[in-house]
N, C-alpha and C. Protein backbone atom coordinates (compact mmCIF):
# COMPACT_ATOMS: atom_id res chain seq x y z
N UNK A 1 0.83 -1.18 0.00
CA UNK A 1 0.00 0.00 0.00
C UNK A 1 0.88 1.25 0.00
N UNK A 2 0.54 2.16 -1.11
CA UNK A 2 0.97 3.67 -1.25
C UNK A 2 0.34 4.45 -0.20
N UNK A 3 1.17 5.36 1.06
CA UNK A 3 -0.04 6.64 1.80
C UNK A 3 1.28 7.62 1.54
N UNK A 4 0.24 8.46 0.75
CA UNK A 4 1.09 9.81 -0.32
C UNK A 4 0.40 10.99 0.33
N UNK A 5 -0.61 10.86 1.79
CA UNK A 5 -0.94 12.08 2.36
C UNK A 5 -1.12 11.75 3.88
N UNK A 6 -0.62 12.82 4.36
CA UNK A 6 -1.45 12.26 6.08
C UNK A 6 -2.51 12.81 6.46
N UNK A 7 -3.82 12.07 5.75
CA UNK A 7 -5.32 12.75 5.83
C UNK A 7 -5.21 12.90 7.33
N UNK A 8 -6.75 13.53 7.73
CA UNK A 8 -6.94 13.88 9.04
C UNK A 8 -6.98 12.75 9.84
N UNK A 9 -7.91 11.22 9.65
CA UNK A 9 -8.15 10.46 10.36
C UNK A 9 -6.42 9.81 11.00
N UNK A 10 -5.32 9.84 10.24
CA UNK A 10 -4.39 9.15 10.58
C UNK A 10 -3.61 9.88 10.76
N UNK A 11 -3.54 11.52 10.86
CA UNK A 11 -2.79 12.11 11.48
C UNK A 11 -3.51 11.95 13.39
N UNK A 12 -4.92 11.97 13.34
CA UNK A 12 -5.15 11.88 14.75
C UNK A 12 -4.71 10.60 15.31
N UNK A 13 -4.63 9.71 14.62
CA UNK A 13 -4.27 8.19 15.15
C UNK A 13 -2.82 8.09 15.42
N UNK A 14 -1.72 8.81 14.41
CA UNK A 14 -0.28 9.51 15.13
C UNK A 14 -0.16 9.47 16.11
N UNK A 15 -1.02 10.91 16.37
CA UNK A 15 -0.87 11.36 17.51
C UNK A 15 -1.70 10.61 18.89
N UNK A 16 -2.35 9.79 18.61
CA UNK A 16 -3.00 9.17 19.66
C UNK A 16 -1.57 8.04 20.25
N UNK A 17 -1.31 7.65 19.17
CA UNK A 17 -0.34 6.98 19.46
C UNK A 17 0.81 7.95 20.63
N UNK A 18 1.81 8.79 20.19
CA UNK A 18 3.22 9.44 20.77
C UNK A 18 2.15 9.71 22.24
N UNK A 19 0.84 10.05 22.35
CA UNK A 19 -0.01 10.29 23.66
C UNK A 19 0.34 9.16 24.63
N UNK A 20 -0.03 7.98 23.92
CA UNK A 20 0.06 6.35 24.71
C UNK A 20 1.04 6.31 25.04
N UNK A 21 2.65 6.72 24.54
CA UNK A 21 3.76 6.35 24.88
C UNK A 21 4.10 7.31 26.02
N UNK A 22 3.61 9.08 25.94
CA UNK A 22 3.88 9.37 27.28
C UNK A 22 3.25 9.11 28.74
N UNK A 23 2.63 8.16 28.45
CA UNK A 23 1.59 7.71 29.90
C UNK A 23 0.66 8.53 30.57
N UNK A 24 0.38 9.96 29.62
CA UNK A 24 -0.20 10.98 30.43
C UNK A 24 -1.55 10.62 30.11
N UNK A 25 -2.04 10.68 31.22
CA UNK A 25 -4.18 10.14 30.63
C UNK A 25 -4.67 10.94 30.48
N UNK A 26 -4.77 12.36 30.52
CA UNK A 26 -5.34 13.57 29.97
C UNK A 26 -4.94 14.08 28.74
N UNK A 27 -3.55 13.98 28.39
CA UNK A 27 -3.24 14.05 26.83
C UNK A 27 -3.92 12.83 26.05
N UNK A 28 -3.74 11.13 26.77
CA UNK A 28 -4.71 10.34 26.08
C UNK A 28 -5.79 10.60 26.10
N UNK A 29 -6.42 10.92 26.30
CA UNK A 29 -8.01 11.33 26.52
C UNK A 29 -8.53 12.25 25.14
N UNK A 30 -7.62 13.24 25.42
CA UNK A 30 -7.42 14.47 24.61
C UNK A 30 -7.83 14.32 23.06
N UNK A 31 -6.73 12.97 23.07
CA UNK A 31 -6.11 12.23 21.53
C UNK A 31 -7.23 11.78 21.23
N UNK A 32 -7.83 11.14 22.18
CA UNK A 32 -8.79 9.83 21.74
C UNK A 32 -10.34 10.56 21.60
N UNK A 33 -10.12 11.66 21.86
CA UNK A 33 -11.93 12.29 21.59
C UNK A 33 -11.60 13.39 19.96
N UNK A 34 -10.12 13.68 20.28
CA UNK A 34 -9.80 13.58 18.42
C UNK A 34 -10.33 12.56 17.46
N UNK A 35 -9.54 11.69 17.89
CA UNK A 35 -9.68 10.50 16.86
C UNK A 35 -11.28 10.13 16.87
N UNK A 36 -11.96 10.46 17.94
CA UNK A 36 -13.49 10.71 17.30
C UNK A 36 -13.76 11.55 16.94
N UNK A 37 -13.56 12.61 16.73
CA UNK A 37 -13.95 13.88 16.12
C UNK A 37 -13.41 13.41 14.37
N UNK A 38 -12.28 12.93 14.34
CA UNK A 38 -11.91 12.75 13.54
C UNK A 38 -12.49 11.91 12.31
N UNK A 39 -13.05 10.95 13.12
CA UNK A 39 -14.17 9.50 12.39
C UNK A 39 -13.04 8.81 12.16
N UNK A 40 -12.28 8.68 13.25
CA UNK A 40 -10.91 7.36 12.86
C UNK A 40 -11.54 5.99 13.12
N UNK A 41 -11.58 5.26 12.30
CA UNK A 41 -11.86 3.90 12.12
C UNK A 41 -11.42 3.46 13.70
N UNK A 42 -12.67 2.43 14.20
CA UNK A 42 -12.27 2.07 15.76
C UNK A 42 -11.77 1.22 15.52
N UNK A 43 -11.65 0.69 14.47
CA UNK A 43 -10.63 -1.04 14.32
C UNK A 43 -9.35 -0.37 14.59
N UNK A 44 -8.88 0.86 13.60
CA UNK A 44 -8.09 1.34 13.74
C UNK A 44 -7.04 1.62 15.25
N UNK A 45 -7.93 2.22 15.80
CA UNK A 45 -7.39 2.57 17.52
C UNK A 45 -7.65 1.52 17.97
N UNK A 46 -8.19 0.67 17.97
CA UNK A 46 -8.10 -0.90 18.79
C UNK A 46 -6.92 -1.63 18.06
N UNK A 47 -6.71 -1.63 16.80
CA UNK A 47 -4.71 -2.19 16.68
C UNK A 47 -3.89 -1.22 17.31
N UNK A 48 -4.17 0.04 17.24
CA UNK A 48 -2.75 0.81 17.86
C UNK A 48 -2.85 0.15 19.16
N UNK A 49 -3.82 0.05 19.79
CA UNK A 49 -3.70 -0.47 21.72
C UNK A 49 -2.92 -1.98 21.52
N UNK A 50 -3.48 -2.94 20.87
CA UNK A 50 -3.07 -4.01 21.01
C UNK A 50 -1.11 -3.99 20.36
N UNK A 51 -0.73 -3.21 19.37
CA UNK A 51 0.48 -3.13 18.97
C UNK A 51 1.03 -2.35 19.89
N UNK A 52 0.88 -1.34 20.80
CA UNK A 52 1.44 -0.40 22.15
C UNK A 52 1.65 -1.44 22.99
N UNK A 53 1.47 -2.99 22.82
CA UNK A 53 2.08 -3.08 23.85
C UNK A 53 3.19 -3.58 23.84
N UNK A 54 3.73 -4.00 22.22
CA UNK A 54 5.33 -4.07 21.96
C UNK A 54 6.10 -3.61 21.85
N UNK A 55 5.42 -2.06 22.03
CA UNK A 55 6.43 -0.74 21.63
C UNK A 55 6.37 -0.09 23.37
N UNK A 56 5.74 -0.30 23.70
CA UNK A 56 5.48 0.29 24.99
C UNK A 56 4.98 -0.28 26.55
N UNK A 57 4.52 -1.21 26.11
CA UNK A 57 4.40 -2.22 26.87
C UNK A 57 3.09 -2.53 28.01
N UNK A 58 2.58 -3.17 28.51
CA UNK A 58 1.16 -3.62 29.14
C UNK A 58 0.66 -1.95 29.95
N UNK A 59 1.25 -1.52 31.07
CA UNK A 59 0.34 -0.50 31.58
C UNK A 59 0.36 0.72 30.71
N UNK A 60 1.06 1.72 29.93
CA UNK A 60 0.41 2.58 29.26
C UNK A 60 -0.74 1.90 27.96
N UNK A 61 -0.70 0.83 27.51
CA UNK A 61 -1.41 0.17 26.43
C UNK A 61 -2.71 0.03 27.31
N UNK A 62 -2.91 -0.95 28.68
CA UNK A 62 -4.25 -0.74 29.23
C UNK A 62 -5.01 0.88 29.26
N UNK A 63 -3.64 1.28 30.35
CA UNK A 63 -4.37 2.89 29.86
C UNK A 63 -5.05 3.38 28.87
N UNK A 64 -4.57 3.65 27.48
CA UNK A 64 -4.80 4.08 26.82
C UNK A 64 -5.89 3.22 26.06
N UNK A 65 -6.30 2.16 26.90
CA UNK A 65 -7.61 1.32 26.31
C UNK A 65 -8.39 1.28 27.35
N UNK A 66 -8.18 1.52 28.05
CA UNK A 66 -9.07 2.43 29.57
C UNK A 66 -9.43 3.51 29.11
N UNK A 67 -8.88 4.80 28.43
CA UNK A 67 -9.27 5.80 28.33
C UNK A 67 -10.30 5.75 27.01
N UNK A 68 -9.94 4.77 25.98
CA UNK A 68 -10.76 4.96 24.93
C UNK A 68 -12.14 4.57 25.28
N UNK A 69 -12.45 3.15 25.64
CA UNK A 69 -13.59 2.88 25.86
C UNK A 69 -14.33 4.20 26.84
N UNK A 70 -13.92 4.52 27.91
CA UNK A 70 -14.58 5.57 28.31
C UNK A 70 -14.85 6.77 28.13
N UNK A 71 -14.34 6.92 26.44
CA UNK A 71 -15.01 7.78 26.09
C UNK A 71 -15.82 7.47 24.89
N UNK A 72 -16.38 6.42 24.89
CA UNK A 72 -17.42 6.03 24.19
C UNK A 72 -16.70 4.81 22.89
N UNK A 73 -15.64 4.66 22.65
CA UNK A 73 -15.69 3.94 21.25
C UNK A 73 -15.95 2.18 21.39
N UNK A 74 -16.39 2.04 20.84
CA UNK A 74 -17.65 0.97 20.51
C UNK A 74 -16.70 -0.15 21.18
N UNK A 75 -17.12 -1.45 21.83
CA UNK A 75 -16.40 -2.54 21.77
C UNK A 75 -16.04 -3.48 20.17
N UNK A 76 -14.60 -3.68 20.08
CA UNK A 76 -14.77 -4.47 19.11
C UNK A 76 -15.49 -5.97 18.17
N UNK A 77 -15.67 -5.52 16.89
CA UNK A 77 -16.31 -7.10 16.46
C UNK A 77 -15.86 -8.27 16.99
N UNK A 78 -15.85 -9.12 16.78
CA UNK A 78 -15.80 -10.58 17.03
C UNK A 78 -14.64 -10.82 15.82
N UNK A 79 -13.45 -11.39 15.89
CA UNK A 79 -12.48 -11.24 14.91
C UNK A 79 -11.48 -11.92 15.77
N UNK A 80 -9.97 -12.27 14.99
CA UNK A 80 -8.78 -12.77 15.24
C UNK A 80 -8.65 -12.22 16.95
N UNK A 81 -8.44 -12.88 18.10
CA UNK A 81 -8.30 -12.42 19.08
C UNK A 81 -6.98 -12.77 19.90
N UNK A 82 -5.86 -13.87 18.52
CA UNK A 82 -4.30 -14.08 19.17
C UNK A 82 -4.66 -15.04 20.11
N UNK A 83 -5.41 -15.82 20.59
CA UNK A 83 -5.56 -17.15 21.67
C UNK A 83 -5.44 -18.32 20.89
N UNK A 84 -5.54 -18.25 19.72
CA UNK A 84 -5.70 -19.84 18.96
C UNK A 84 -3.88 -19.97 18.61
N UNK A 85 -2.85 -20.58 19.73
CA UNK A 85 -1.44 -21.13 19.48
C UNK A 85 -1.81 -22.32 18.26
N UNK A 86 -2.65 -22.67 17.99
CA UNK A 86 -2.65 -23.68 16.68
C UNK A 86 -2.25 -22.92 16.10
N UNK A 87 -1.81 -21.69 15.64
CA UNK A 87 -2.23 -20.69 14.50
C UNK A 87 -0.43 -20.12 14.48
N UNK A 88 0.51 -20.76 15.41
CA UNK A 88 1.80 -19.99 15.89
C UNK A 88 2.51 -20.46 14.04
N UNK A 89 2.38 -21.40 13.75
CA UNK A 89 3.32 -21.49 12.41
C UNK A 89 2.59 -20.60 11.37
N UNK A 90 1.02 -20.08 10.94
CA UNK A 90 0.67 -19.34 10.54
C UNK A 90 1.01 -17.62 11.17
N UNK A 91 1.65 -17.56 11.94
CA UNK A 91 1.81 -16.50 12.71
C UNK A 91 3.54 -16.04 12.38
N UNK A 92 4.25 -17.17 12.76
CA UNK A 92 5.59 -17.00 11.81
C UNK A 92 5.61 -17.04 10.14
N UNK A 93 4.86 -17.66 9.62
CA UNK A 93 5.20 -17.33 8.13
C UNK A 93 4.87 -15.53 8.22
N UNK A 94 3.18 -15.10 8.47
CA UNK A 94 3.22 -13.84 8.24
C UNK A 94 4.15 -13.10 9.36
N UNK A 95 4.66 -13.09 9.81
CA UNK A 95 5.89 -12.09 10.68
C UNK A 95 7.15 -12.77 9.85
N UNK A 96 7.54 -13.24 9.27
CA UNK A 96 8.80 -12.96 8.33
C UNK A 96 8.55 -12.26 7.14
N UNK A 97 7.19 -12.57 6.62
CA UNK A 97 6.93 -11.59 5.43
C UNK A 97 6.90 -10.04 5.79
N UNK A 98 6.30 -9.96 7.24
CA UNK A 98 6.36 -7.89 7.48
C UNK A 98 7.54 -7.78 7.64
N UNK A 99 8.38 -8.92 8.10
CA UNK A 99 9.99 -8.62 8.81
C UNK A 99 10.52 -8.11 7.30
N UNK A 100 9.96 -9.41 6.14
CA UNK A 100 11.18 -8.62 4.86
C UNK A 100 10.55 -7.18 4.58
N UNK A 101 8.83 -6.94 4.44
CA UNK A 101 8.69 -5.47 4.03
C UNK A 101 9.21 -4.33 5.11
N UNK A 102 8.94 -4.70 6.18
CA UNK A 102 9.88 -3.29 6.95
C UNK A 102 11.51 -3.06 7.14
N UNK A 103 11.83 -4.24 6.88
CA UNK A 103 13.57 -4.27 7.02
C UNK A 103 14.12 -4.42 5.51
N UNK A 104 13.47 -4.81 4.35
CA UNK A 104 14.16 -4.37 3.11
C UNK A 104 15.59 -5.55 3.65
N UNK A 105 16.49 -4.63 2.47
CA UNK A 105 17.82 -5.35 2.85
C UNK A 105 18.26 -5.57 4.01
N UNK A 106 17.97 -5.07 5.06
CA UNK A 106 18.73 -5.04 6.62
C UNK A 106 17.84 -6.16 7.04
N UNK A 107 17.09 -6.67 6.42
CA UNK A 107 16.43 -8.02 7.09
C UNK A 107 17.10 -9.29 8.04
N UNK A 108 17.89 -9.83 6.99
CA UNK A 108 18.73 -10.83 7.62
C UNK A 108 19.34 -9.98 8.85
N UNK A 109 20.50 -9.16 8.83
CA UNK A 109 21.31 -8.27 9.80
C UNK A 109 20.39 -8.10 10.97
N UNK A 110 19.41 -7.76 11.01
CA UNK A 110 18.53 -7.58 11.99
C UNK A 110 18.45 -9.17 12.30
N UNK A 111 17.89 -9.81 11.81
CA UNK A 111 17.50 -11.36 12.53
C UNK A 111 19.05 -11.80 13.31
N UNK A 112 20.06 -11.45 12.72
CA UNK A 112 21.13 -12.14 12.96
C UNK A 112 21.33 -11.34 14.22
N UNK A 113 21.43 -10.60 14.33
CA UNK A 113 21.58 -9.20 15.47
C UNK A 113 20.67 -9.96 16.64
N UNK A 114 19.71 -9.94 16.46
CA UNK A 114 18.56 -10.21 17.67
C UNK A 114 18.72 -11.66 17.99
N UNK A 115 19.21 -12.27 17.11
CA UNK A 115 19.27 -13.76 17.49
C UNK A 115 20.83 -14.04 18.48
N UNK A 116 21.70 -13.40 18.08
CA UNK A 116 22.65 -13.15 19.30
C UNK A 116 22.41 -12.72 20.29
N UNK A 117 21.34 -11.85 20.52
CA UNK A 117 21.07 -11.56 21.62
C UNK A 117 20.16 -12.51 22.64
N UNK A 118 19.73 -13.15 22.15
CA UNK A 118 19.13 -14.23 22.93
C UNK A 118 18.22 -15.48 21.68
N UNK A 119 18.01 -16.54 21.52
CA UNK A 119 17.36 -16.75 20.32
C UNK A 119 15.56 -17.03 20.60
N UNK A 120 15.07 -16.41 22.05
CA UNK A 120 14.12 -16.90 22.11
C UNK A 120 13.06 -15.04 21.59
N UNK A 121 14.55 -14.02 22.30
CA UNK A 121 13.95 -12.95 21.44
C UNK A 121 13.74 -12.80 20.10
N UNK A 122 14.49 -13.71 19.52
CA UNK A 122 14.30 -13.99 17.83
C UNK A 122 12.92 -14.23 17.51
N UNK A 123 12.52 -15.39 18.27
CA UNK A 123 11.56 -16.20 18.10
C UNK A 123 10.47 -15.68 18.37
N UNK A 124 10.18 -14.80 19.44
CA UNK A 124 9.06 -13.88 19.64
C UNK A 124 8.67 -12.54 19.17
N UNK A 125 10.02 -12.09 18.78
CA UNK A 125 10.10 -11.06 17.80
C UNK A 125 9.07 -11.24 16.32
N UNK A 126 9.43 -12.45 15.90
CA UNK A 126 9.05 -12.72 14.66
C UNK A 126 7.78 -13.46 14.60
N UNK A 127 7.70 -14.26 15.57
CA UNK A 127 6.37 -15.21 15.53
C UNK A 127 4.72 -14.13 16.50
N UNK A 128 5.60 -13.40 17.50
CA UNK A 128 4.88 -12.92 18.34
C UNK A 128 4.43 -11.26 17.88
N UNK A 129 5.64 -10.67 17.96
CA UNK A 129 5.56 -9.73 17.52
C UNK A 129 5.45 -8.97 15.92
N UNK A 130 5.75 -9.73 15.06
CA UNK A 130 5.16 -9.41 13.67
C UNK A 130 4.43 -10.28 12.70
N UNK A 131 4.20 -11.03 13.67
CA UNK A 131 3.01 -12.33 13.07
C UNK A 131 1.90 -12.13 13.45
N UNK A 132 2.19 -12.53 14.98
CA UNK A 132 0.58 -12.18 15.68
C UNK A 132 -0.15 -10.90 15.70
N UNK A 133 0.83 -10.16 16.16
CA UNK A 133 0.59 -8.86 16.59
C UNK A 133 0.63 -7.71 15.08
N UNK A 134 1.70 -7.46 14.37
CA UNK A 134 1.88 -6.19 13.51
C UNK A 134 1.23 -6.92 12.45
N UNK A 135 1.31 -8.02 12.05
CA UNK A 135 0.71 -9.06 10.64
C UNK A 135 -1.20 -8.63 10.58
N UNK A 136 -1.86 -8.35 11.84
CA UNK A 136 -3.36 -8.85 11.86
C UNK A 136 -3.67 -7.82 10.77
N UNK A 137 -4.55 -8.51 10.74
CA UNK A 137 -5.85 -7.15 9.79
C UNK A 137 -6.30 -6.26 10.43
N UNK A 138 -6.76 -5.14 9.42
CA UNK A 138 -8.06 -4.17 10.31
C UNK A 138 -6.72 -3.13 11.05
N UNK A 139 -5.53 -3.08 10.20
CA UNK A 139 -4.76 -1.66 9.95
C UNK A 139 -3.35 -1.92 9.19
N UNK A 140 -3.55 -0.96 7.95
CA UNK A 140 -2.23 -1.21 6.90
C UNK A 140 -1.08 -0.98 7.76
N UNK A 141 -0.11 -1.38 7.05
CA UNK A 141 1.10 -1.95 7.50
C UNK A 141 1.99 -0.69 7.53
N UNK A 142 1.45 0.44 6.92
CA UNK A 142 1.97 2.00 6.54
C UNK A 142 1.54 2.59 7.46
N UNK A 143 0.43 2.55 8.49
CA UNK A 143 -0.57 3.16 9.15
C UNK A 143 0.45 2.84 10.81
N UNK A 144 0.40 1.23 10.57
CA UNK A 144 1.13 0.92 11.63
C UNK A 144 2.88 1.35 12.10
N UNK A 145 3.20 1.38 10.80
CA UNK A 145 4.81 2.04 11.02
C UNK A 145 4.70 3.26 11.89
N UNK A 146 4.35 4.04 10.85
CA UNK A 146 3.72 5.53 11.39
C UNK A 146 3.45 5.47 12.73
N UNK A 147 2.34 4.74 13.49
CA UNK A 147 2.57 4.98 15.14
C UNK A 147 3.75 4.13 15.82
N UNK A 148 4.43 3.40 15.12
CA UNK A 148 5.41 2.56 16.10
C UNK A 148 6.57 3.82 15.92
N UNK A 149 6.83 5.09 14.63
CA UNK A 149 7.84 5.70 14.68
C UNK A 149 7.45 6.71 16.00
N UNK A 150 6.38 7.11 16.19
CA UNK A 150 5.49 8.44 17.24
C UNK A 150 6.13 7.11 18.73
N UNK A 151 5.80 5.83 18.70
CA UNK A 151 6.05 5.93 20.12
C UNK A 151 7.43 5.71 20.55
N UNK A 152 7.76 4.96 19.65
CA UNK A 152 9.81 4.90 19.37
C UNK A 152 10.57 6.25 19.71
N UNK A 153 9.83 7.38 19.51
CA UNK A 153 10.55 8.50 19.44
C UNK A 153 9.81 9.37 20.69
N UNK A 154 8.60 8.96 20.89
CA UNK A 154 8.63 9.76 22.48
C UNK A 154 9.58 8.74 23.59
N UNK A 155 10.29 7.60 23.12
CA UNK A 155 10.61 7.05 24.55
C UNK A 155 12.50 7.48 23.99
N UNK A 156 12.81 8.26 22.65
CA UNK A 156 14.25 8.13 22.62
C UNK A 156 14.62 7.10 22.33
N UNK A 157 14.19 6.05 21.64
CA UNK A 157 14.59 4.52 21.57
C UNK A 157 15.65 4.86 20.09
N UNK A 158 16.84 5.54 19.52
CA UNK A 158 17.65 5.96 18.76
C UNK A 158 17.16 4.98 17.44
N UNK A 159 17.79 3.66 18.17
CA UNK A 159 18.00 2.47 16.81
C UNK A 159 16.99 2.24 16.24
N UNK A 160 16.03 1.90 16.89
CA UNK A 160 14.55 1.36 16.92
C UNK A 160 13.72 2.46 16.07
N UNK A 161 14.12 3.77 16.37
CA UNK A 161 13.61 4.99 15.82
C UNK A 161 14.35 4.87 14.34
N UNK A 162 15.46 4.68 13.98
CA UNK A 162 16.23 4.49 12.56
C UNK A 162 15.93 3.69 12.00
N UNK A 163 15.16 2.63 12.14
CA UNK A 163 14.95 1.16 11.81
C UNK A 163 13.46 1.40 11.05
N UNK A 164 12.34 2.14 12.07
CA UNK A 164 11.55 2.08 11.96
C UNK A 164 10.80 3.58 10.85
N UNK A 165 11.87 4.61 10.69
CA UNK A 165 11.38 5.57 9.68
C UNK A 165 11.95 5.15 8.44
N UNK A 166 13.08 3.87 8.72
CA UNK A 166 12.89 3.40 7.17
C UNK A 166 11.71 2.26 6.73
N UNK A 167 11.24 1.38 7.92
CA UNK A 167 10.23 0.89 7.73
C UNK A 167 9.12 1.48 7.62
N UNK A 168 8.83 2.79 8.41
CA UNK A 168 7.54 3.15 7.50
C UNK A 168 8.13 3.56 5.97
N UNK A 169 9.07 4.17 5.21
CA UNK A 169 9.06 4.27 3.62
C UNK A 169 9.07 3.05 2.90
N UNK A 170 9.55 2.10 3.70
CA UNK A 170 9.38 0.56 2.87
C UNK A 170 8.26 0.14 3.28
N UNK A 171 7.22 0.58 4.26
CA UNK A 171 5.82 -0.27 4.06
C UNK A 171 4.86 0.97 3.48
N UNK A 172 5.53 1.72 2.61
CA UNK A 172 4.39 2.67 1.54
C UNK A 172 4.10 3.92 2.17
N UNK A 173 4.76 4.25 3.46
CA UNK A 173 4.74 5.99 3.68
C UNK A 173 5.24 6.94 2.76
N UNK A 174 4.93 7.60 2.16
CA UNK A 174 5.87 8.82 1.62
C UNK A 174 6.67 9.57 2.50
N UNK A 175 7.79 9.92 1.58
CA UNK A 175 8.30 10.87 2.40
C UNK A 175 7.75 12.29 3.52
N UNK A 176 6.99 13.13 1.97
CA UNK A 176 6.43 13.86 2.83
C UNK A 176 5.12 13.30 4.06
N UNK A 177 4.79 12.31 4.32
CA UNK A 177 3.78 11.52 5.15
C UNK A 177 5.01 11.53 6.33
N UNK A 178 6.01 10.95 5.99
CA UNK A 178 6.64 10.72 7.72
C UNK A 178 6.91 12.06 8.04
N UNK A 179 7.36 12.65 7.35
CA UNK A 179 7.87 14.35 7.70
C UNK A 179 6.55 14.92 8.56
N UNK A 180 5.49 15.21 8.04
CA UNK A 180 3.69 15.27 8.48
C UNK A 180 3.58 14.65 9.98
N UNK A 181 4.12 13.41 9.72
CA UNK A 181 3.88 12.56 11.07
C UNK A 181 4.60 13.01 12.55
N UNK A 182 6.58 13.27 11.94
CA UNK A 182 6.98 13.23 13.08
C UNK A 182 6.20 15.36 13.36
N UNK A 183 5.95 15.97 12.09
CA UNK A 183 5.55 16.97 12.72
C UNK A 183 4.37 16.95 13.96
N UNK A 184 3.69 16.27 13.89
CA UNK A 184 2.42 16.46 14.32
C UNK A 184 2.20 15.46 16.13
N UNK A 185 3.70 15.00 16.02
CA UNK A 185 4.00 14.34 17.21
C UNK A 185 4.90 15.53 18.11
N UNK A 186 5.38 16.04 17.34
CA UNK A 186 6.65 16.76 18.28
C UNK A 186 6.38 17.47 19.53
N UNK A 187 5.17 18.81 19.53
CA UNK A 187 4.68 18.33 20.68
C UNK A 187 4.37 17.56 21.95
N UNK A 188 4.42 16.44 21.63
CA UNK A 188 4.67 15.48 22.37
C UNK A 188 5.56 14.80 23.17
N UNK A 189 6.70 15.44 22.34
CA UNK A 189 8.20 15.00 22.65
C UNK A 189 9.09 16.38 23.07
N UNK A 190 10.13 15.22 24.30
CA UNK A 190 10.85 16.56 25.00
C UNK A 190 11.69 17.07 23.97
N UNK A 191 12.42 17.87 24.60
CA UNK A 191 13.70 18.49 23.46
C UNK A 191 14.70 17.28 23.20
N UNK A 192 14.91 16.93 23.80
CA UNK A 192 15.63 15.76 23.21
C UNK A 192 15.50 15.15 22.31
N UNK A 193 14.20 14.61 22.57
CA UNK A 193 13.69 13.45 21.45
C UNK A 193 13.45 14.22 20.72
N UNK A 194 12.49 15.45 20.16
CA UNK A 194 12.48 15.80 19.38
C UNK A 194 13.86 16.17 18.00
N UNK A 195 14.48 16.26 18.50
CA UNK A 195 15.86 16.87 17.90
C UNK A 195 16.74 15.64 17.76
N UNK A 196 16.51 14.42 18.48
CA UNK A 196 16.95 13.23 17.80
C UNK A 196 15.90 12.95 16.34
N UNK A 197 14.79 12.96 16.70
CA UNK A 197 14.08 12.29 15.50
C UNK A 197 13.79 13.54 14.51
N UNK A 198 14.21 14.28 14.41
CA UNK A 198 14.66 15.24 13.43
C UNK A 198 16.15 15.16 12.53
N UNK A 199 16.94 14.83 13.69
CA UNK A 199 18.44 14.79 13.01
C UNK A 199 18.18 13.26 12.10
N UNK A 200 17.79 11.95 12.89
CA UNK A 200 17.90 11.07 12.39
C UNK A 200 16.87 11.02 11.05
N UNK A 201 16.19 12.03 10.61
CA UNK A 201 15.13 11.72 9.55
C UNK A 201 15.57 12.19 8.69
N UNK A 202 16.53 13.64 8.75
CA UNK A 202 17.12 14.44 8.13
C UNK A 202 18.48 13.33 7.31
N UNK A 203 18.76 12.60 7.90
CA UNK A 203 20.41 11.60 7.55
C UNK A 203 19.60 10.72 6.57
N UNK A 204 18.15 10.19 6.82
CA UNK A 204 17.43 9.08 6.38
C UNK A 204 17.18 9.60 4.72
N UNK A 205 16.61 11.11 4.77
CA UNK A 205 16.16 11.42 4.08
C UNK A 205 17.51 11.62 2.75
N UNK A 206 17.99 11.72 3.36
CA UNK A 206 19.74 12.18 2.07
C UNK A 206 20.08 11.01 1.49
């Protein structure tokens, strides 16, 4: 998938996202009565919660699914709910296929990298985390980069942040779309981070 603009609905979903990563529940709140104002698809904000929690991990992800439901967005359909382990070898084929679209050539290097580091992080990386989790339906794979770069970069995560603004242009962001994106996060982010994920987009972009 080509996204050659950052319409309104997925600039609010951005930013709902870099909200979740600072743990603040009044900025989430904030985000999340955007993203209704906005008419952001609720499938939509129900993958960012369930993917926040690999980028960010179980209590800001409840939060920020604490805060949504209470402000009205619908419970989800009846759909893939990640409990059926019959499904783990269907879960690794699709998490090596997002692994080759977001890592391009650095694919292998990355597997090889993470697999030194332990091989069971390999294994959950790929089966858990981009099979189960970044692989589901019911949000493009461009949509999803885009908030994993907003929460990567409110926590300062450098590598993870370099990794991942080339994975959103290899899963169909445009340039000017990530530029849009990290604008509309910065706010969000201290001086630091901000001025890391500026320098590093600026090197990306050359």
């Amino acid at each position: 998938m080509s996204l050659e603009t950052l319409d309104g609905p997925t600039r609010a979903l951005v930013s709902l996202a870099a909200a979740i990563a600072t743990g603040g529940e009044p900025s989430v709140e904030l985000e999340c009565r955007h993203c209704l104002d906005a008419a952001v698809p609720a499938a939509w904000v129900d993958e960012l919660l369930l993917q926040s929690v690999l980028m960010i991990g179980w209590p800001r992800a409840l939060t920020g699914a604490a805060v949504w439901r209470r402000v009205g967005a619908p419970y989800p359909e009846p759909g893939e709910d990640g409990t059926d382990y019959g499904r783990a070898a269907e879960w690794r084929t699709r998490g090596d296929a997002v692994c080759r679209i977001i890592y391009g050539a650095s694919d292998q290097r990355l597997r090889d990298n993470v697999l030194a580091l332990h091989p069971a992080l390999h294994a959950w990386m790929v089966t858990e985390g981009y099979g189960r989790t970044l692989g589901r339906a019911g949000l493009d794979l461009a949509r999803r980069e885009l908030c994993v770069v907003a929460q990567v970069a409110v926590q300062g995560a450098e590598r993870q942040l370099h990794s991942h603004l080339r994975g959103a242009l290899n899963a169909g962001a445009s340039p000017g779309v990530i530029t849009q994106a990290l604008e509309a996060v910065r706010p969000l982010l201290g001086a630091r981070e901000a001025e890391q994920a500026a320098s590093l987009w600026e090197r990306i972009r050359k």
